[in-house]
Protein backbone atom coordinates (compact mmCIF):
# COMPACT_ATOMS: atom_id res chain seq x y z
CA UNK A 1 0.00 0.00 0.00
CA UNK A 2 1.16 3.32 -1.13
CA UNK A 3 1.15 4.87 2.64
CA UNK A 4 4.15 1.98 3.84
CA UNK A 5 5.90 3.61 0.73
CA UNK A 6 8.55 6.58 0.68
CA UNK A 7 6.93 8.20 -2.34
CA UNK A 8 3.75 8.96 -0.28
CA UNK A 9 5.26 10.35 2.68
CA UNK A 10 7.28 12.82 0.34
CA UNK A 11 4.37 13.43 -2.55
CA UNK A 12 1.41 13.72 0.33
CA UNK A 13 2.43 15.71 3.04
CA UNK A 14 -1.03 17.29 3.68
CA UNK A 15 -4.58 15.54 3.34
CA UNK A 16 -5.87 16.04 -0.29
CA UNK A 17 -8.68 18.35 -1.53
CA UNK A 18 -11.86 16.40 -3.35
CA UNK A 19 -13.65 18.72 -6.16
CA UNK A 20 -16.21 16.88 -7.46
CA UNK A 21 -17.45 20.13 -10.66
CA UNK A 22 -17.63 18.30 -13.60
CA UNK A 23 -18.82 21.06 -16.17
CA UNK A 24 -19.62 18.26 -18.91
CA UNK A 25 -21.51 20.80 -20.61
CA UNK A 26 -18.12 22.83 -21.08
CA UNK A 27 -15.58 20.53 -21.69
CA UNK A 28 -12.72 23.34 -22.85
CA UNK A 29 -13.57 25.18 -18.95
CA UNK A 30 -13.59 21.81 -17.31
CA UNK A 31 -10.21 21.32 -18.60
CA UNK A 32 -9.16 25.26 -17.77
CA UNK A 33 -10.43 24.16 -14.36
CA UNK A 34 -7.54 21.57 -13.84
CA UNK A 35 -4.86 24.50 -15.29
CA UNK A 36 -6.17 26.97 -13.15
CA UNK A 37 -6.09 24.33 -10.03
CA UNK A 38 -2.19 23.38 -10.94
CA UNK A 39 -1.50 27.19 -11.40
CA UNK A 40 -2.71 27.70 -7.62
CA UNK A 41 -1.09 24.90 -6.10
CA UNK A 42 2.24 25.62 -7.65
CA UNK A 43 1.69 28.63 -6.00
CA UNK A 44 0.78 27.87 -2.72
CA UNK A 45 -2.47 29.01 -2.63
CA UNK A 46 -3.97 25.67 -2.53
CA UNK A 47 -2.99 22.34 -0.96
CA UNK A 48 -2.97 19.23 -2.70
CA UNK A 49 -6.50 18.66 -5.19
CA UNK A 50 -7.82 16.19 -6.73
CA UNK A 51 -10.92 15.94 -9.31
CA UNK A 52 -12.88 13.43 -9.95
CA UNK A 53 -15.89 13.21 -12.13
CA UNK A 54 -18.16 11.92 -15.18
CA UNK A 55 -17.05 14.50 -18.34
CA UNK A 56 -18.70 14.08 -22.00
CA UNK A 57 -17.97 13.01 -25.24
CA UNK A 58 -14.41 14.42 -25.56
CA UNK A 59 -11.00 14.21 -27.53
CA UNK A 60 -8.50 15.41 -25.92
CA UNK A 61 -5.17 16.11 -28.24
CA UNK A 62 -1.59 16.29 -26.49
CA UNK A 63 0.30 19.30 -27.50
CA UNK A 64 2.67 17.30 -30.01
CA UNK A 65 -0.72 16.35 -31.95
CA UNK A 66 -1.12 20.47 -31.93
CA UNK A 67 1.56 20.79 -34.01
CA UNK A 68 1.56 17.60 -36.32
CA UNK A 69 0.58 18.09 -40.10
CA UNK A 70 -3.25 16.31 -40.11
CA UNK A 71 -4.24 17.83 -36.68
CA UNK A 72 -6.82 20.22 -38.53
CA UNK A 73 -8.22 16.55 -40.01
CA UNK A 74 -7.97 14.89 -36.82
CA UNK A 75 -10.38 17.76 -35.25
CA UNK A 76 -12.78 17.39 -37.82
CA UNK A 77 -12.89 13.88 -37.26
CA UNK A 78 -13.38 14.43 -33.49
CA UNK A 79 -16.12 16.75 -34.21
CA UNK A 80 -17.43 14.46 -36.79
CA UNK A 81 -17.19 11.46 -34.57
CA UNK A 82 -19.62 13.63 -31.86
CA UNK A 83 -16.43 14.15 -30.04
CA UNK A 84 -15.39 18.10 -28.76
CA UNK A 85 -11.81 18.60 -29.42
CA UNK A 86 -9.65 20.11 -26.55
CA UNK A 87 -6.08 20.82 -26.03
CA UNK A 88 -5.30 18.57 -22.78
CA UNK A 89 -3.57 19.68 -19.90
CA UNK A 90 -1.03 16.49 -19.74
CA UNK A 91 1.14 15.26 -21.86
CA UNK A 92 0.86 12.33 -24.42
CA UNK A 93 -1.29 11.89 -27.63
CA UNK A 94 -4.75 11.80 -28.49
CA UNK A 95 -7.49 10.12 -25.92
CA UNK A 96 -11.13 9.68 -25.45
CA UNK A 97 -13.60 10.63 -22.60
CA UNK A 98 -17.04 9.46 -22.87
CA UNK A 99 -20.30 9.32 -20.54
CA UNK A 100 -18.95 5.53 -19.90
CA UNK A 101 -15.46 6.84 -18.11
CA UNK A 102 -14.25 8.33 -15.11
CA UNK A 103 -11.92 12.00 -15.07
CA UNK A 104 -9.28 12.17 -12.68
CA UNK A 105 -6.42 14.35 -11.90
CA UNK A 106 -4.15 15.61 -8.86
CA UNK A 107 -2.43 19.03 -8.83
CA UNK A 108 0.63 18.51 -6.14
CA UNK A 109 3.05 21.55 -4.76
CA UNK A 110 6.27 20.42 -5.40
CA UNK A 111 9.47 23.02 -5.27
CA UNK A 112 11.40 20.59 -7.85
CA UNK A 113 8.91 19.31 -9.26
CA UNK A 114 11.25 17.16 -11.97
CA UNK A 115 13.15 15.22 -9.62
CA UNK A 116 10.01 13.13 -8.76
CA UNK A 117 8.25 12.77 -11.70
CA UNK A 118 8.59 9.14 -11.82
CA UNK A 119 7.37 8.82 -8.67
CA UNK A 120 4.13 10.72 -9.12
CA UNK A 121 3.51 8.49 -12.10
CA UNK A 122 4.29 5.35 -9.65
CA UNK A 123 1.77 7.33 -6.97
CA UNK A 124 -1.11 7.01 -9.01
CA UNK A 125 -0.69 4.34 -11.33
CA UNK A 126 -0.28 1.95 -8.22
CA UNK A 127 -3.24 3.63 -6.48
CA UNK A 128 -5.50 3.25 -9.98
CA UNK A 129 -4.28 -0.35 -10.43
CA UNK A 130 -5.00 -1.45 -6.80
CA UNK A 131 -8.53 0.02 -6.80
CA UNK A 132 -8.83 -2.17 -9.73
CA UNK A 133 -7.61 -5.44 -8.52
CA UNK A 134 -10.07 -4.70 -5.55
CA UNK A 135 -13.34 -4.73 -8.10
CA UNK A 136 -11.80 -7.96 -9.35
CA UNK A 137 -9.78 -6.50 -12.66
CA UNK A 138 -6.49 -8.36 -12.86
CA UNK A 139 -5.32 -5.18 -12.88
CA UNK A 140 -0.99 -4.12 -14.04
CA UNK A 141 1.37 -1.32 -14.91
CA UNK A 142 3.23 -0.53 -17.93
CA UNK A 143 2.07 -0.22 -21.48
CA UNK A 144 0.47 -2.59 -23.90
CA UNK A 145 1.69 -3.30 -27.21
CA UNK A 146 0.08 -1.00 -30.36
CA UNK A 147 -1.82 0.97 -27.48
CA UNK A 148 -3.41 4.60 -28.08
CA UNK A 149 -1.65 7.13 -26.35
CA UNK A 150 0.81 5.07 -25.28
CA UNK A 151 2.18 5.34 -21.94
CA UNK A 152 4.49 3.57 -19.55
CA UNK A 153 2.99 4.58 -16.36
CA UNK A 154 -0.92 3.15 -18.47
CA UNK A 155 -2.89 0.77 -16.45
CA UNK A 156 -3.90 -2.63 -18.20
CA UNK A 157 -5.80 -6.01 -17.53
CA UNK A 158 -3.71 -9.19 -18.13
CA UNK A 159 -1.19 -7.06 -20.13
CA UNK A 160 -3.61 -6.89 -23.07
CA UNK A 161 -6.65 -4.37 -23.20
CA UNK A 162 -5.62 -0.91 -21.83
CA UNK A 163 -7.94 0.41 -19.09
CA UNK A 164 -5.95 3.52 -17.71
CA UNK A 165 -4.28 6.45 -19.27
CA UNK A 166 -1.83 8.75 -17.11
CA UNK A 167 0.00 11.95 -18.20
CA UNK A 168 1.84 14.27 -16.15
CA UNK A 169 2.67 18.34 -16.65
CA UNK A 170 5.39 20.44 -14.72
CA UNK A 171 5.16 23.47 -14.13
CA UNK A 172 7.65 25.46 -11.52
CA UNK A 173 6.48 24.76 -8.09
CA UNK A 174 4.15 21.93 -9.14
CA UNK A 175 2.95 18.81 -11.36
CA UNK A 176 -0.54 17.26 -12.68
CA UNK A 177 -1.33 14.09 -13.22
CA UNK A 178 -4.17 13.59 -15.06
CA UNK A 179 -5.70 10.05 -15.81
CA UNK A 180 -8.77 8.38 -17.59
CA UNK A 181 -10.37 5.56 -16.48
CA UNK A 182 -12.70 3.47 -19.18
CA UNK A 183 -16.00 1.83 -17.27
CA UNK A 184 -17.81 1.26 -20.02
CA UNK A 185 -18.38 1.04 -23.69
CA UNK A 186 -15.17 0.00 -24.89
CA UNK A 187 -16.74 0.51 -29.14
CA UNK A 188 -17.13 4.15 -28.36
CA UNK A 189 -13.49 4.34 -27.81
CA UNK A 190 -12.77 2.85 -31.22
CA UNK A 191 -15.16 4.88 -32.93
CA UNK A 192 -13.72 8.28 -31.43
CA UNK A 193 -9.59 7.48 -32.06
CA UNK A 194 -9.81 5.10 -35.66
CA UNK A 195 -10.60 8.04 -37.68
CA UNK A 196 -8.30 10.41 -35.45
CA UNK A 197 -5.43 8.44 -35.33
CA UNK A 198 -6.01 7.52 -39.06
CA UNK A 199 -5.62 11.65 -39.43
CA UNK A 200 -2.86 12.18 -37.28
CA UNK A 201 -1.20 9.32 -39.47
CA UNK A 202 -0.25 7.18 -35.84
CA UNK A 203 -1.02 3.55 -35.71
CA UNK A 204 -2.25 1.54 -33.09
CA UNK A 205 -4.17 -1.63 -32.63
CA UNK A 206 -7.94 -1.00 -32.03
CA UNK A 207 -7.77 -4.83 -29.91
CA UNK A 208 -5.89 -3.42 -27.19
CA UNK A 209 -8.81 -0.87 -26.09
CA UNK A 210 -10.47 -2.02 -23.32
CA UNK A 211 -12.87 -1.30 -20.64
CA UNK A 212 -13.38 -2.18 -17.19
CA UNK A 213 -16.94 -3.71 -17.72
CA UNK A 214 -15.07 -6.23 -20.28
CA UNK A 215 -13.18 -7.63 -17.33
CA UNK A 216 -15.60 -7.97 -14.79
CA UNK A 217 -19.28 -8.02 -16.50
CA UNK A 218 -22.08 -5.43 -14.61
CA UNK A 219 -18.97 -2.70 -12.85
CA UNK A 220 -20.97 0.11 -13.40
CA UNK A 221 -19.56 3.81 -12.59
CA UNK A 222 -20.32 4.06 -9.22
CA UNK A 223 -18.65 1.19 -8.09
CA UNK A 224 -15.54 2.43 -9.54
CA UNK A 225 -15.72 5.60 -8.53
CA UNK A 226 -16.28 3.80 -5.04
CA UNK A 227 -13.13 1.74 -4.88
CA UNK A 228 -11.09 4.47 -6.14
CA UNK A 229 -12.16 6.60 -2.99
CA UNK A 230 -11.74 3.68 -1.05
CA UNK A 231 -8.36 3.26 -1.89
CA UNK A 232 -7.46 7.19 -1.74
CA UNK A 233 -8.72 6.60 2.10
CA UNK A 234 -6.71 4.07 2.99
CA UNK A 235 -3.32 4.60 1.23
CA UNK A 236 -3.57 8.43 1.27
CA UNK A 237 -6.18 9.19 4.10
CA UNK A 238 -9.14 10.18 3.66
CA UNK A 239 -9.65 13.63 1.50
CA UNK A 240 -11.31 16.61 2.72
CA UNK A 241 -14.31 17.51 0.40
CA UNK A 242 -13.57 20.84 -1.28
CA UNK A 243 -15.64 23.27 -4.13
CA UNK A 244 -14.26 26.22 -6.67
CA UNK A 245 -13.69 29.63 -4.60
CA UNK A 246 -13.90 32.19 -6.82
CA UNK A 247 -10.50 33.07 -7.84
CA UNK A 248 -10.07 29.46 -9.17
CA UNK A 249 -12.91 29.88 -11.72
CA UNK A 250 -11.80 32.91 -12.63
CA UNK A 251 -8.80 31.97 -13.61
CA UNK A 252 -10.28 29.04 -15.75
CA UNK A 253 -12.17 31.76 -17.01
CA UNK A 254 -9.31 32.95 -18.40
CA UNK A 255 -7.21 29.86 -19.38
CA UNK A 256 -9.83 28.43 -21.36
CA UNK A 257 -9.25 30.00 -24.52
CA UNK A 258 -6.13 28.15 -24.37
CA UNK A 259 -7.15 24.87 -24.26
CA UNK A 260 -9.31 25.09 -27.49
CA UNK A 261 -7.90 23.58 -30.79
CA UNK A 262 -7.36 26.75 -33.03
CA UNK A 263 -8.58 24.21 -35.84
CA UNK A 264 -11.72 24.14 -34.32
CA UNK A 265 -12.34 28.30 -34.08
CA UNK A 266 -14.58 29.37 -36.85
């Protein structure tokens, strides 16, 4: 358990803030949100956060998609696909949200923020996996084979079907992790990323998307959502329920505009 580990006791040193604002009806915001909650934390004005919540139907693009030659297509095709583009906060390449999968992400203070990267990944990605194994998922670290967005730190069943994504951002004083956890409806993953990835000319095999209702049959989102908490409380303690004061949304307010594709503003 991650609290008999060293990369807690460094990573954790307060009890962590739960937001549960969603703002699935404004998918570029709800994404500002998370920038605006880094920016803060970094900064001291807020301890450690954490969001977790149900978004929409969206694509979010890593920065390097931003600047690859079919990223204008791959929007389209995102839009096309009923998808809302966004520019992501994390790194890595194009992934899906959909009504079937759970948001999550943790803003940490950090004064050198790149000498522990790997152990943020490790932070989460054991704390994911473990809340996992508990629903019955024969749950593992480390990436699959011909996996979208591929990642080292992703979070798999039986080292075939990816279930987890995890990215990471540094900024100076602080780091986010973000992560996506598929429930449900494994197809609407396909149909979101095969034309997308087919634009942004990357390959990957559409067998090694996977959801967490493939592996254990009736998991619905509450139950996840459950175990995750459950293991937050007992490897982390439990977190102290927290909303948006007013100088957080205002600064979403204004970071939002960032995080739109400029393919997409016409």
């Amino acid at each position: 358990m991650c609290d008999n580990d060293h990369s807690s006791n460094i990573l954790l040193t307060d009890r962590v803030r739960l937001v549960r604002d969603a703002y699935s009806d404004r998918p570029g915001f709800g994404t500002a949100v998370s920038d605006a909650i880094l920016q803060r934390v970094a900064a001291g004005e807020l301890g450690p956060t954490m969001r977790l919540h149900r978004p929409g139907r969206v694509l979010e693009f890593g920065r390097r998609d931003a600047v690859t030659p079919g990223f204008e297509g791959a929007v389209r095709a995102a839009t096309d696909a009923g998808f809302t583009p966004i520019i992501r906060l994390a790194g890595g390449r194009a992934a899906v949200y959909h009504e079937g999968t759970l948001a999550m992400s943790l803003a940490l203070p950090d004064p050198q923020p790149a000498a522990r990267t790997h152990a943020r990944f490790e932070l989460l990605a054991e704390l994911l996996a473990g809340a996992l194994r508990d629903l019955g998922v024969d749950a593992r670290i480390g990436e699959v084979a011909g996996e979208y967005c591929p990642g080292e730190w992703s979070v798999n069943a039986r080292g075939r079907s990816k279930l987890v994504g995890i990215g990471q951002r540094l900024i100076r004083g602080g780091s986010h992790l973000g992560a996506v956890i598929v429930v449900r409806d494994t197809a609407l993953v396909r149909k979101a990323l095969v034309p997308v990835y087919e634009a942004l000319e990357l390959s990957w095999d559409t067998d090694t998307a996977g959801s967490i209702e493939d592996e254990v049959p009736g998991t619905g989102l509450e139950a996840v959502e459950a175990a995750i908490l459950a293991r937050i409380a007992a490897d982390w303690g439990q977190p102290v329920d927290a909303s948006l004061d007013r100088d957080t949304l205002a600064a979403a307010e204004r970071l939002e505009p960032s995080h739109r594709p400029r393919a997409s503003a016409a």
